[in-house]
C-alpha atoms as a PDB file:
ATOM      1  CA  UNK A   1     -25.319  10.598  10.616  1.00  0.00           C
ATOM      2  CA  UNK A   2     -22.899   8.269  12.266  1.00  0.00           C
ATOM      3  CA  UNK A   3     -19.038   8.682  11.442  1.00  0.00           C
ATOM      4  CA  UNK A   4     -17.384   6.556   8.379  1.00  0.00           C
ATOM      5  CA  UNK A   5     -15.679   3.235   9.485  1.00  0.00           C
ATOM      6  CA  UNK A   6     -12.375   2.800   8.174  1.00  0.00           C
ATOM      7  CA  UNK A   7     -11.999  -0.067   5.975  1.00  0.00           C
ATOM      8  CA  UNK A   8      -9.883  -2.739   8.211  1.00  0.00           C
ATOM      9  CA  UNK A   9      -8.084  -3.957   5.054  1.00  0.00           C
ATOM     10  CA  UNK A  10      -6.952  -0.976   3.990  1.00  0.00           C
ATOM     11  CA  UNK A  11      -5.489   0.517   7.342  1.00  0.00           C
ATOM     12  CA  UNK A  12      -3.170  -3.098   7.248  1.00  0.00           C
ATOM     13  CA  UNK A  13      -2.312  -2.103   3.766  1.00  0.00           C
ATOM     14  CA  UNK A  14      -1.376   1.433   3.356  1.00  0.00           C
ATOM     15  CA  UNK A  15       0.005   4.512   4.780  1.00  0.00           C
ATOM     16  CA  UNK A  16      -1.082   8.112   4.658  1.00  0.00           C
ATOM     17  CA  UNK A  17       2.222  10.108   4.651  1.00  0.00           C
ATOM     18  CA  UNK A  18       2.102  14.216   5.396  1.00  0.00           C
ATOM     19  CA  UNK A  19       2.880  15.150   1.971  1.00  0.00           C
ATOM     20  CA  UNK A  20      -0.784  13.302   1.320  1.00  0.00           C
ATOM     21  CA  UNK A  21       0.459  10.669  -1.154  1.00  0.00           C
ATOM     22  CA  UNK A  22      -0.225   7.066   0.182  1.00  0.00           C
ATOM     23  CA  UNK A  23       2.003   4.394   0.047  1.00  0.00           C
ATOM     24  CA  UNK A  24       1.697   0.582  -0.394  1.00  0.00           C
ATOM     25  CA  UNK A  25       4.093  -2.488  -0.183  1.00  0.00           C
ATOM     26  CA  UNK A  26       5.243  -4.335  -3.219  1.00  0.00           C
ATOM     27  CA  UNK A  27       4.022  -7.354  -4.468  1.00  0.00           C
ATOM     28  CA  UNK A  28       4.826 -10.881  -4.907  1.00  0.00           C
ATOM     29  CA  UNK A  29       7.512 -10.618  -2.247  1.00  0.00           C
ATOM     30  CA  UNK A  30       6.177 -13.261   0.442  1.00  0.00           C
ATOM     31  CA  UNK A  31       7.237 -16.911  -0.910  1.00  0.00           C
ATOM     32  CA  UNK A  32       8.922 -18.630  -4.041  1.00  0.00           C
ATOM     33  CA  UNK A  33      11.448 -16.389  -3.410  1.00  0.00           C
ATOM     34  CA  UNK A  34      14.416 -19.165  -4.338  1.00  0.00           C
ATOM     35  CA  UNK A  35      14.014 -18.207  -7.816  1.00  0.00           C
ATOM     36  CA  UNK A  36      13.853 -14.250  -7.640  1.00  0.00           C
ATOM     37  CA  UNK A  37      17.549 -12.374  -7.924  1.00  0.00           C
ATOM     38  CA  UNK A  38      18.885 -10.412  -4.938  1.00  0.00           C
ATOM     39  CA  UNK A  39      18.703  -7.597  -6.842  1.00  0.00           C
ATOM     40  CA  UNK A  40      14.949  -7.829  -7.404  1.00  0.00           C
ATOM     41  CA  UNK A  41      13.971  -8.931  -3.279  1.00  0.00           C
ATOM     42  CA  UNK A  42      15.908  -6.107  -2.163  1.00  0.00           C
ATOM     43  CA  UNK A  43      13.606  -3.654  -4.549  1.00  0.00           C
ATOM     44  CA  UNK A  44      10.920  -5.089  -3.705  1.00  0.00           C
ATOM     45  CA  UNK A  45      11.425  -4.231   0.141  1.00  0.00           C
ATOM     46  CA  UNK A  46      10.578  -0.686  -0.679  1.00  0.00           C
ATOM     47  CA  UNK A  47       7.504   0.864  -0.369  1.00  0.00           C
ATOM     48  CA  UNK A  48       5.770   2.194  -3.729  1.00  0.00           C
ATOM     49  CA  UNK A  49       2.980   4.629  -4.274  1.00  0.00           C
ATOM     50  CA  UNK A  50      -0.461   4.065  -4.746  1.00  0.00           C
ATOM     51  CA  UNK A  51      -1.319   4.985  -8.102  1.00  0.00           C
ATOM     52  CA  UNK A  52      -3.260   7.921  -9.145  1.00  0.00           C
ATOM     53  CA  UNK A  53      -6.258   6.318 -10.672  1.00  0.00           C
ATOM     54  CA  UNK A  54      -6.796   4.429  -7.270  1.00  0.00           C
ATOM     55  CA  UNK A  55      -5.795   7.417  -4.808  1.00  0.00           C
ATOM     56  CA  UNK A  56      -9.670   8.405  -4.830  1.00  0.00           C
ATOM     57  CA  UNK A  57     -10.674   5.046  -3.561  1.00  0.00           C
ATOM     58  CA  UNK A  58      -8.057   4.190  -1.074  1.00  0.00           C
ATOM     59  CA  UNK A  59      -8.480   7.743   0.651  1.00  0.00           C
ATOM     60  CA  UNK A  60     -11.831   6.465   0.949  1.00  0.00           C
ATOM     61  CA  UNK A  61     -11.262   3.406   2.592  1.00  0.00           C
ATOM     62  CA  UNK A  62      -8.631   5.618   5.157  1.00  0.00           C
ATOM     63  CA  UNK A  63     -10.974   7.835   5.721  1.00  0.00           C
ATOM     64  CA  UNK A  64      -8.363  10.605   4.830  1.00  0.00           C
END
């Protein structure tokens, strides 16, 4: 049986760090950004985890 493709989406989207959680970026940080605070764009730079009811299905899609 031929080897699993990784999902192309997903590999632009998250990162599998060596502790084994994944992390994502945060949303709704790309435009109408005039009327956000400082205080919330400069949280929203940081990376978040991927939840645990969808750490099944993204590991999947790594290929992890």
């Amino acid at each position: 049986m031929p080897k699993m493709k990784t999902h192309s989406g997903a590999k632009k989207r998250f990162r599998h760090r060596s502790s084994g959680k994944i992390s994502r970026k945060k949303a709704t940080a790309a435009h109408l950004l005039e009327k956000k605070t400082s205080k919330r764009k400069s949280d929203l730079r940081l990376t978040a985890l991927v939840s645990k009811s969808d750490q099944s299905r993204v590991r999947r899609m790594l290929g992890v």
